[in-house]
PDB file of N, CA and C in Angstrom:
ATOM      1  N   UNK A   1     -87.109  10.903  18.317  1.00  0.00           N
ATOM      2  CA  UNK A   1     -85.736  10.878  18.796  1.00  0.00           C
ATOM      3  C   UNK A   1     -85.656  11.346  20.241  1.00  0.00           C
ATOM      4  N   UNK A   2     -86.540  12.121  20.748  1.00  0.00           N
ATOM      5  CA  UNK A   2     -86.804  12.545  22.121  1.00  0.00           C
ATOM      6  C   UNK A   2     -86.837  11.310  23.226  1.00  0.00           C
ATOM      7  N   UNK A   3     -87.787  10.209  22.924  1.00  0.00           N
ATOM      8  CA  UNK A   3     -88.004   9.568  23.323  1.00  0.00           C
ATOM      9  C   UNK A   3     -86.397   8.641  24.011  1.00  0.00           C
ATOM     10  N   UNK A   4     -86.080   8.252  22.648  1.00  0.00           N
ATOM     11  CA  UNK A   4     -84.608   7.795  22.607  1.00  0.00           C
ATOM     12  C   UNK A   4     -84.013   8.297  23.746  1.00  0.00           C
ATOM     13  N   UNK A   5     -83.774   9.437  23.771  1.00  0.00           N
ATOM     14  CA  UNK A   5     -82.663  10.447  24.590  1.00  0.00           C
ATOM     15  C   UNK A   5     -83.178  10.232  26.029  1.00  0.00           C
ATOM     16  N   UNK A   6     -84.636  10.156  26.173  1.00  0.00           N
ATOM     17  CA  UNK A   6     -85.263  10.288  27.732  1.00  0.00           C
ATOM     18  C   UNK A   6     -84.897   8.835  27.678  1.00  0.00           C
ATOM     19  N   UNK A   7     -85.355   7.549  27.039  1.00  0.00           N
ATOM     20  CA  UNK A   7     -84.956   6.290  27.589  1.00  0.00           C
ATOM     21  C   UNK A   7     -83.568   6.296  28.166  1.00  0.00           C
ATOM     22  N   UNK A   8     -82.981   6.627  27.345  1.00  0.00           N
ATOM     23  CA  UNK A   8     -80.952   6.777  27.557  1.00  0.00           C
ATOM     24  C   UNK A   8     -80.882   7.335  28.835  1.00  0.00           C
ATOM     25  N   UNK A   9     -81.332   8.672  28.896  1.00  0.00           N
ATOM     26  CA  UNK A   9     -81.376   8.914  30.312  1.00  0.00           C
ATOM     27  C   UNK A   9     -81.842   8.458  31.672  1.00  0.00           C
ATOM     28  N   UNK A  10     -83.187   7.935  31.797  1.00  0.00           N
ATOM     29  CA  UNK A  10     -83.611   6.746  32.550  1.00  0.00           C
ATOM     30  C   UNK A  10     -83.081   5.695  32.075  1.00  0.00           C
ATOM     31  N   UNK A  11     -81.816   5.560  31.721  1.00  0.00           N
ATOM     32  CA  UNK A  11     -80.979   3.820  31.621  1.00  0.00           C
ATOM     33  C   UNK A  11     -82.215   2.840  31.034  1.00  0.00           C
ATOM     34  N   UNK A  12     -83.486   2.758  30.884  1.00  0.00           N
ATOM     35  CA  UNK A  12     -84.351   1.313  30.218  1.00  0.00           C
ATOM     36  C   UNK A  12     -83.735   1.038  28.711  1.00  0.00           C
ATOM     37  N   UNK A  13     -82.922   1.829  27.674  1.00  0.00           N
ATOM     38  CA  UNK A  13     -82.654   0.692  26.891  1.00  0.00           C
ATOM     39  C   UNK A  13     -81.086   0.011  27.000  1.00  0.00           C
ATOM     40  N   UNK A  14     -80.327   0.805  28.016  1.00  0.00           N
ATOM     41  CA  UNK A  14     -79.092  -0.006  28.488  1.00  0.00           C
ATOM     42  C   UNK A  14     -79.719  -1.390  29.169  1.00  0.00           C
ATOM     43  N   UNK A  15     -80.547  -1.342  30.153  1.00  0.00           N
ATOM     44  CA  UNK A  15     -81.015  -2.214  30.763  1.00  0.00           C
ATOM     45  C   UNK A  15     -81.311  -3.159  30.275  1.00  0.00           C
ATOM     46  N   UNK A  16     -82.248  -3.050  28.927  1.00  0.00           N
ATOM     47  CA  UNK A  16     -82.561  -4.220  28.198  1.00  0.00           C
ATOM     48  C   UNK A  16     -82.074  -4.756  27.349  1.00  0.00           C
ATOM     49  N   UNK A  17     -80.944  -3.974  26.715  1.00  0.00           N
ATOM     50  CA  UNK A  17     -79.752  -4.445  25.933  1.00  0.00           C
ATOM     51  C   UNK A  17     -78.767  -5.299  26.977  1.00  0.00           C
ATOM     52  N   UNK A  18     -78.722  -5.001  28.185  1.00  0.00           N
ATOM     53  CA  UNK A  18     -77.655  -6.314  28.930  1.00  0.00           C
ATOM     54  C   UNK A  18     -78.468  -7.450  29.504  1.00  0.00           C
ATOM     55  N   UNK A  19     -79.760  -6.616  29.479  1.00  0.00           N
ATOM     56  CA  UNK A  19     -80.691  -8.419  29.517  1.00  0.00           C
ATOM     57  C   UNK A  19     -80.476  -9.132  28.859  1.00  0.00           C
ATOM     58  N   UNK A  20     -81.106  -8.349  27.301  1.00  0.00           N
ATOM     59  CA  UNK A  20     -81.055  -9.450  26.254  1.00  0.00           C
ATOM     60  C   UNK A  20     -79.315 -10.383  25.542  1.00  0.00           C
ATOM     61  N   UNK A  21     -78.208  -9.827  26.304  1.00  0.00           N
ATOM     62  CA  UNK A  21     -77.366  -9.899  26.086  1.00  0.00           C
ATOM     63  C   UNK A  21     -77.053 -11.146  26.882  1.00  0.00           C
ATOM     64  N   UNK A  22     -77.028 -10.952  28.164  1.00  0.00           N
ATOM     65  CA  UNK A  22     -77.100 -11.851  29.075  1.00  0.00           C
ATOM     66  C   UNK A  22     -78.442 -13.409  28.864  1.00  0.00           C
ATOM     67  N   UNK A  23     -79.216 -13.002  28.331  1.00  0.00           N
ATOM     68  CA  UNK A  23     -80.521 -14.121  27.903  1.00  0.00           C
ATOM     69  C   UNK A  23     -79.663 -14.702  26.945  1.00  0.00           C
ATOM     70  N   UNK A  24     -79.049 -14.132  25.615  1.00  0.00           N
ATOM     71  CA  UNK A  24     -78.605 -14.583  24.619  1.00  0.00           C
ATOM     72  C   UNK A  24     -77.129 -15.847  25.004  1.00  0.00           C
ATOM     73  N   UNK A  25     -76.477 -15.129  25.834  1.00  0.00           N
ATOM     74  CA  UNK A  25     -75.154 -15.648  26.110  1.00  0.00           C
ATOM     75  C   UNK A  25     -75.812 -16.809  26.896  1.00  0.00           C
ATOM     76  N   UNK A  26     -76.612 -17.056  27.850  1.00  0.00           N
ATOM     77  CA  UNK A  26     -77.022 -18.377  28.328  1.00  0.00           C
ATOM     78  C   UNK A  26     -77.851 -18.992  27.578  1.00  0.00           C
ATOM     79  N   UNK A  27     -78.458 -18.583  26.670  1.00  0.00           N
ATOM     80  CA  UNK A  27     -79.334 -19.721  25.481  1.00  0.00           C
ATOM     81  C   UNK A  27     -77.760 -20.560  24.782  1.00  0.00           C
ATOM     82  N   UNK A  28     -76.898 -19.584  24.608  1.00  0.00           N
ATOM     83  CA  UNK A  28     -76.109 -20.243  23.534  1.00  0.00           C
ATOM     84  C   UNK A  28     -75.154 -20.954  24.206  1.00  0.00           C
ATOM     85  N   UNK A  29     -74.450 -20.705  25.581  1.00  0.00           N
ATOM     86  CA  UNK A  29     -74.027 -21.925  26.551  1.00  0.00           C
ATOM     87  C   UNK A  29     -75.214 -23.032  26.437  1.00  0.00           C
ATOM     88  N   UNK A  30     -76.407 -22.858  26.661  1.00  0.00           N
ATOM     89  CA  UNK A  30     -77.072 -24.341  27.190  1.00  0.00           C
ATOM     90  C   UNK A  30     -77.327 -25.033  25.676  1.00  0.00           C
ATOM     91  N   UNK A  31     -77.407 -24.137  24.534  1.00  0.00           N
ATOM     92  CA  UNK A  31     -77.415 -24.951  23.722  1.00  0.00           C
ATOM     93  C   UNK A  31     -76.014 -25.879  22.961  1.00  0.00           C
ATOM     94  N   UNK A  32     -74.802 -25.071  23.250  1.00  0.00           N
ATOM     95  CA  UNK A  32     -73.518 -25.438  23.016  1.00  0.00           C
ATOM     96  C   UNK A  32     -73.193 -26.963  24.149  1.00  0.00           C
ATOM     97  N   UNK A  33     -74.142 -26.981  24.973  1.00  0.00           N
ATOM     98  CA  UNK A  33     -73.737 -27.788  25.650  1.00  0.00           C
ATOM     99  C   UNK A  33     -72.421 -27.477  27.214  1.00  0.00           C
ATOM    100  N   UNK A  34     -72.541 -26.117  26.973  1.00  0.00           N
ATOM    101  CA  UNK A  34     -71.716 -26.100  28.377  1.00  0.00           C
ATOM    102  C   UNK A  34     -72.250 -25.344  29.300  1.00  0.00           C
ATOM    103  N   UNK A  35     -71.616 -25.703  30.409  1.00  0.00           N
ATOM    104  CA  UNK A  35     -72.140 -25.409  31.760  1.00  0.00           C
ATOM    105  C   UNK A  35     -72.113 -23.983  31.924  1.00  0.00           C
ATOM    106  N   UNK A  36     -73.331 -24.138  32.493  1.00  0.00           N
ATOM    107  CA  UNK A  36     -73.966 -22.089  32.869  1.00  0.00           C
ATOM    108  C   UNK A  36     -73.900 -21.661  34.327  1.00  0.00           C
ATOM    109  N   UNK A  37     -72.515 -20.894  34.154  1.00  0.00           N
ATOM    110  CA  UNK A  37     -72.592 -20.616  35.729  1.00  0.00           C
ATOM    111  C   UNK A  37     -73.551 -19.840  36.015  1.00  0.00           C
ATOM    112  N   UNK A  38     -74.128 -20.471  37.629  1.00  0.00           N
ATOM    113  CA  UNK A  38     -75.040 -19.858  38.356  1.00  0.00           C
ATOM    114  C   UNK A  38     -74.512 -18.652  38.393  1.00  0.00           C
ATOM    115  N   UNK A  39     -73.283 -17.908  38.672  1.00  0.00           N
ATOM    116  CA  UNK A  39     -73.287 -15.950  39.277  1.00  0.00           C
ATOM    117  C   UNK A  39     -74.143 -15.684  37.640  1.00  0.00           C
ATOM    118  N   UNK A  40     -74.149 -16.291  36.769  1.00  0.00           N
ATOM    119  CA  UNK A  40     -74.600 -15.485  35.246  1.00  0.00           C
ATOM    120  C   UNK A  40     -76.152 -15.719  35.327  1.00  0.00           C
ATOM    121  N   UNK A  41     -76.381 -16.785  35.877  1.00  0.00           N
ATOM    122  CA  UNK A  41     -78.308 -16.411  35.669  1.00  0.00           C
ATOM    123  C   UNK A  41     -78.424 -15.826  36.987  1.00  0.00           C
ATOM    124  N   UNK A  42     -77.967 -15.651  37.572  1.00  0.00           N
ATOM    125  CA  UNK A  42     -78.310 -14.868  39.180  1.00  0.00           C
ATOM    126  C   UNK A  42     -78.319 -12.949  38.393  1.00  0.00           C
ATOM    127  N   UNK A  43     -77.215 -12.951  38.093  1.00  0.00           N
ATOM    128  CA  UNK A  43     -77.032 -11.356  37.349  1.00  0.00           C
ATOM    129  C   UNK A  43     -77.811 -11.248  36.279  1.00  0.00           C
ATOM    130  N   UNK A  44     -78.705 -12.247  35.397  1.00  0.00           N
ATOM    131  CA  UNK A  44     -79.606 -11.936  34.746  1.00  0.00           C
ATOM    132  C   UNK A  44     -81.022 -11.725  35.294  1.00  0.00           C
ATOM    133  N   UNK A  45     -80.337 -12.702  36.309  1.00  0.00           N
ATOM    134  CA  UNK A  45     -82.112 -12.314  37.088  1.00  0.00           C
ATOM    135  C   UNK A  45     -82.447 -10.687  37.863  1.00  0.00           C
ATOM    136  N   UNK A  46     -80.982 -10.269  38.039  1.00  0.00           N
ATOM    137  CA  UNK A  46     -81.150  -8.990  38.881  1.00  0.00           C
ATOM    138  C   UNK A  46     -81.422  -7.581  37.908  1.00  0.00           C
ATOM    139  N   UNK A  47     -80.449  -7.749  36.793  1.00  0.00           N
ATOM    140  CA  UNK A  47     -80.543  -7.021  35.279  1.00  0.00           C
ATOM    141  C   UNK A  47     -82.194  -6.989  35.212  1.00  0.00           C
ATOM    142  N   UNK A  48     -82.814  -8.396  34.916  1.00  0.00           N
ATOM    143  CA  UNK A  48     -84.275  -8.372  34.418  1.00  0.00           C
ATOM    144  C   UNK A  48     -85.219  -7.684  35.236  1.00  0.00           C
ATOM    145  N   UNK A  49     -85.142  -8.085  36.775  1.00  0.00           N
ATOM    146  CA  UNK A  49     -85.909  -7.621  37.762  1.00  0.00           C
ATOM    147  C   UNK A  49     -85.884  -5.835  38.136  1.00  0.00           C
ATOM    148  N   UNK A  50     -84.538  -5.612  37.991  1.00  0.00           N
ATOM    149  CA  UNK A  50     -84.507  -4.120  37.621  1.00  0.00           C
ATOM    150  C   UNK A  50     -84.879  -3.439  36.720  1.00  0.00           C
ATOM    151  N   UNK A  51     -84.919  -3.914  35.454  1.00  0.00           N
ATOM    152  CA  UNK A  51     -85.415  -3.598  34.370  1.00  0.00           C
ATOM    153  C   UNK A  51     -86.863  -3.809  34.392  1.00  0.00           C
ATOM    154  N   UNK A  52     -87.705  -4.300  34.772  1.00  0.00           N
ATOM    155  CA  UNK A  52     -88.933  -4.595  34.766  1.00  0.00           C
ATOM    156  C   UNK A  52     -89.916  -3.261  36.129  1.00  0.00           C
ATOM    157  N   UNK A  53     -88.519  -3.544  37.335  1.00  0.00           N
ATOM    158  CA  UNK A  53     -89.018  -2.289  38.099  1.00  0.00           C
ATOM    159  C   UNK A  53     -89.102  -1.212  37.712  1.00  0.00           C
ATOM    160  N   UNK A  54     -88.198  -0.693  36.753  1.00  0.00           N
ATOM    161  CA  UNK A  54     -87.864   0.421  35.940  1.00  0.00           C
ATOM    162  C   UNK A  54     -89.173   1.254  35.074  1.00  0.00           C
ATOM    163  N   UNK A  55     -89.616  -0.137  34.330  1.00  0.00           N
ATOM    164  CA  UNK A  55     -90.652   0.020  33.525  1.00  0.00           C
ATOM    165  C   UNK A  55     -91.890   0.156  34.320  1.00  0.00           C
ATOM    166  N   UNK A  56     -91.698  -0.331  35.230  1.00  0.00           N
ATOM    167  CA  UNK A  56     -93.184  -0.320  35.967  1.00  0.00           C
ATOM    168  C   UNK A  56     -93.642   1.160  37.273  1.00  0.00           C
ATOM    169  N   UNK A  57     -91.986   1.642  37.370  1.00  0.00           N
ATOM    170  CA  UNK A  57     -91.915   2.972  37.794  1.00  0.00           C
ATOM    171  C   UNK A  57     -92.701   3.915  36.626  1.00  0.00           C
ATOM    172  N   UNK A  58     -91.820   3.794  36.052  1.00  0.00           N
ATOM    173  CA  UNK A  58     -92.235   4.966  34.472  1.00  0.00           C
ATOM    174  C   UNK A  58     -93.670   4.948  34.311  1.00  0.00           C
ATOM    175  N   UNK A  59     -94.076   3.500  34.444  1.00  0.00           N
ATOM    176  CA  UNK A  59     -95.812   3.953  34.125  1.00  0.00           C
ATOM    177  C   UNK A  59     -96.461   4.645  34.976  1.00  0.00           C
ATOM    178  N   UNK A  60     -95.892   3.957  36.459  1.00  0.00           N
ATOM    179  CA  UNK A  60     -96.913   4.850  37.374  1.00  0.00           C
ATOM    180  C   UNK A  60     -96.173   6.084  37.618  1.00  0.00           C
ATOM    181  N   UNK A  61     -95.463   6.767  37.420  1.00  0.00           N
ATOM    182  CA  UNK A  61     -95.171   8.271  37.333  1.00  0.00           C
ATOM    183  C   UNK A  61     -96.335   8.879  36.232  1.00  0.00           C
ATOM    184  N   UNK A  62     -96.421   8.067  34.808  1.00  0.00           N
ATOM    185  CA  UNK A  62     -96.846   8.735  34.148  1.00  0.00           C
ATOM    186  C   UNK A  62     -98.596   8.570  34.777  1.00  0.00           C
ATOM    187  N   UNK A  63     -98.623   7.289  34.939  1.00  0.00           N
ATOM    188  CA  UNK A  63    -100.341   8.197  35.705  1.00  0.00           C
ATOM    189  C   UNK A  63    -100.541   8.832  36.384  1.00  0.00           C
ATOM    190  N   UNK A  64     -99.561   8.970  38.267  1.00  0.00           N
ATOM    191  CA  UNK A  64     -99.436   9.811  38.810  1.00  0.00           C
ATOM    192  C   UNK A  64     -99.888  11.338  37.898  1.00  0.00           C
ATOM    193  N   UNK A  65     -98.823  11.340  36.549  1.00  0.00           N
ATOM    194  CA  UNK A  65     -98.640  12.910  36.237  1.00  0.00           C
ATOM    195  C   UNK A  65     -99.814  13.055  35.206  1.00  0.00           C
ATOM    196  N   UNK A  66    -100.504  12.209  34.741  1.00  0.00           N
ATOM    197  CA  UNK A  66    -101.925  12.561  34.237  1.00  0.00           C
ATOM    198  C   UNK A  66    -102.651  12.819  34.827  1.00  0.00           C
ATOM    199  N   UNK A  67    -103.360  12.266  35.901  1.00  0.00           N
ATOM    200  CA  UNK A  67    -104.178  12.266  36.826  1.00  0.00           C
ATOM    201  C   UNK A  67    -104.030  14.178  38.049  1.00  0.00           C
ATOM    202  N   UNK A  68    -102.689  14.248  38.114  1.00  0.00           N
ATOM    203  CA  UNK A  68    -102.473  15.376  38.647  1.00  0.00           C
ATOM    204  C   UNK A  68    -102.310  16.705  37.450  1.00  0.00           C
ATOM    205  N   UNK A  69    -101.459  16.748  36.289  1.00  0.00           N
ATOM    206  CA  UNK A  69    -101.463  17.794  35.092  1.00  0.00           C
ATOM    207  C   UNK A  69    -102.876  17.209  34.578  1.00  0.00           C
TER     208      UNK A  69
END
């Protein structure tokens, strides 16, 4: 449950809950057949790309803090 609380706090599972939210809502426009506004895959792309920086911070902190503790 620790874990939980530190993700919450570094925002990564808000982050990936409005990804996958945003992924979901444009699968089901393109499959409904209607048009996907560009501002919505532009803001998924920025959601994802942040979210991915996010994750890729966290790791290298945590080697940083192995390598040094």
């Amino acid at each position: 449950m620790a874990k939980f609380w530190e993700a919450l706090v570094e925002s990564t599972i808000l982050q990936g809950v409005l990804a996958l939210l945003f992924a979901v809502t444009i699968c089901y426009m393109y499959v409904a057949g209607m048009d996907v506004p560009e501002s919505l895959t532009l803001i998924l792309g920025a959601i994802t790309g942040f979210y991915f920086r996010s994750e890729a911070s966290a790791e290298v902190r945590k080697h940083i803090n192995t390598e040094t503790g």
